[in-house]
Protein backbone atom coordinates (compact mmCIF):
# COMPACT_ATOMS: atom_id res chain seq x y z
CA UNK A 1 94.23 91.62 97.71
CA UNK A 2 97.21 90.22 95.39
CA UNK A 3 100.51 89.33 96.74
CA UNK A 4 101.76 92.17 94.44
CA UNK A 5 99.43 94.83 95.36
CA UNK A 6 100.06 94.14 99.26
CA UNK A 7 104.03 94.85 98.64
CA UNK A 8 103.22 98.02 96.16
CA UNK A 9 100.70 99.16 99.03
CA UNK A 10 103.77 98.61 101.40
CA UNK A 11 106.25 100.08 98.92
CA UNK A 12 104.52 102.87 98.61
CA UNK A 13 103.84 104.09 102.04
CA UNK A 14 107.34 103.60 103.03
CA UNK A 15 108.20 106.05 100.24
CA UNK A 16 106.16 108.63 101.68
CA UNK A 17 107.12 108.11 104.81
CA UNK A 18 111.10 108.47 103.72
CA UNK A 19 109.97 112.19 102.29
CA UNK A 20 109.28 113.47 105.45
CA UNK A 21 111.36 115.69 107.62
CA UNK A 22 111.77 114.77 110.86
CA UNK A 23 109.89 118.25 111.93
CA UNK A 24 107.12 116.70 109.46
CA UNK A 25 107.22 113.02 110.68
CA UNK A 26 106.84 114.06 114.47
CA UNK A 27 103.43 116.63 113.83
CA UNK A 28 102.39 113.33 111.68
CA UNK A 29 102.91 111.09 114.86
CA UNK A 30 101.16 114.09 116.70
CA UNK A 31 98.18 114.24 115.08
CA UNK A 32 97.87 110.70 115.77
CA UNK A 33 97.94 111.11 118.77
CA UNK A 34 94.44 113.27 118.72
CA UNK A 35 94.02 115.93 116.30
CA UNK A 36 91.18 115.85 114.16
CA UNK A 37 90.65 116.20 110.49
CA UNK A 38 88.12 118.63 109.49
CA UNK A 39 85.73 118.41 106.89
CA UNK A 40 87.33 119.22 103.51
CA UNK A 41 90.87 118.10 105.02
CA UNK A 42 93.25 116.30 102.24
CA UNK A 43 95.38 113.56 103.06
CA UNK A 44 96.98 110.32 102.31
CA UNK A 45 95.57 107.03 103.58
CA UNK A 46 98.02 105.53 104.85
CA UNK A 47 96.81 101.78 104.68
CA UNK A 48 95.82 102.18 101.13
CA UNK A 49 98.04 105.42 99.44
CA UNK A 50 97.62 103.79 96.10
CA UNK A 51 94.28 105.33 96.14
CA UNK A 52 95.69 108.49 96.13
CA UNK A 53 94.76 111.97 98.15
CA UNK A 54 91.27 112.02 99.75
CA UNK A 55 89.51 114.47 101.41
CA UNK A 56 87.76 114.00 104.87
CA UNK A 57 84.26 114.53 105.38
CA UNK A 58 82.31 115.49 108.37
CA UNK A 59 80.00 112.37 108.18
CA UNK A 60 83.10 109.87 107.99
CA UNK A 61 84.47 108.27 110.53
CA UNK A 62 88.27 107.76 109.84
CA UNK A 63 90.70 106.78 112.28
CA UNK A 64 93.62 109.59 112.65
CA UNK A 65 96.40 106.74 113.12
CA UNK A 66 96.03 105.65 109.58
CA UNK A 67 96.59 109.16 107.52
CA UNK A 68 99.07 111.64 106.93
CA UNK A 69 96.94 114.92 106.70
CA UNK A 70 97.78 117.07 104.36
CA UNK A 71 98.31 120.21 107.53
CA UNK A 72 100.90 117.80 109.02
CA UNK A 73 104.04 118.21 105.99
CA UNK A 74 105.25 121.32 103.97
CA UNK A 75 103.46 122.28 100.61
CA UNK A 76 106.95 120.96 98.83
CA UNK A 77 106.94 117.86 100.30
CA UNK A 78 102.86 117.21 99.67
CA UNK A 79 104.13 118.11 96.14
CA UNK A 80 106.36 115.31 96.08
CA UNK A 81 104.21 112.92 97.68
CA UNK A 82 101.50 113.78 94.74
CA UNK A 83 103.95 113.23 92.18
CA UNK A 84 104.58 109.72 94.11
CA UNK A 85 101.63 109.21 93.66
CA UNK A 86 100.64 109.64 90.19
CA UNK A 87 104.07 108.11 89.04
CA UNK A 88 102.73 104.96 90.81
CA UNK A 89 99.52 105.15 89.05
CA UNK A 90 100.97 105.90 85.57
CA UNK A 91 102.78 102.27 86.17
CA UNK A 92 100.13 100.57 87.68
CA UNK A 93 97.72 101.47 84.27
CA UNK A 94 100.67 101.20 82.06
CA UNK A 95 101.14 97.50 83.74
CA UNK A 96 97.83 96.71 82.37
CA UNK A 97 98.37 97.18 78.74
C-alpha cells in the first residue's frame, strides 16, 4: 500500500473513532473484548474503513478487535460515520480524474 493511502487509512479511522461517545467508545472496547458478530452484522473495519461498511458472515472468520459493529454506536452516529465514509470516497474517485 501507498504512503498516501496508509495515512488516509489512518486518517480515517481516527475520524470515526473521534464520533463516538464515550458510552459508544467503551461497548466498542467491550465487544472487543468477546462479543461476537452474527451473521448479517454491519460494521466498519477498522484496519481498512476506506472500504466502507461490511457485513459479517457466518463462514468468516474476523477478528472482533479490528471492527466497530454497527450494535456497538447510536443509529445517528452510524449515520455520520456513513456519510464519513462516502465523503472520503467521493474524494478518493474525484482524486483520480
Amino acid at each position: 500500500m501507498k504512503k498516501n493511502a496508509v495515512r488516509a487509512e489512518y486518517v480515517t479511522r481516527d475520524t470515526i473513532l473521534r464520533l463516538l461517545s464515550d458510552e459508544e467508545l467503551a461497548r466498542v472496547c467491550t465487544a472487543e473484548a468477546g462479543t461476537q458478530l452474527v451473521d448479517g452484522d454491519e460494521y466498519v473495519d477498522l484496519e481498512t474503513p476506506n472500504r466502507g461498511v461490511r457485513i459479517a458472515r457466518a463462514s468468516g472468520n474476523l477478528s472482533i478487535v479490528r471492527v466497530l459493529p454497527r450494535k456497538a454506536v447510536h443509529e445517528r452516529t452510524w449515520r455520520r460515520i456513513l456519510a464519513l465514509l462516502s465523503a472520503h470516497e467521493a474524494r478518493r474517485l474525484h482524486s483520480l480524474n
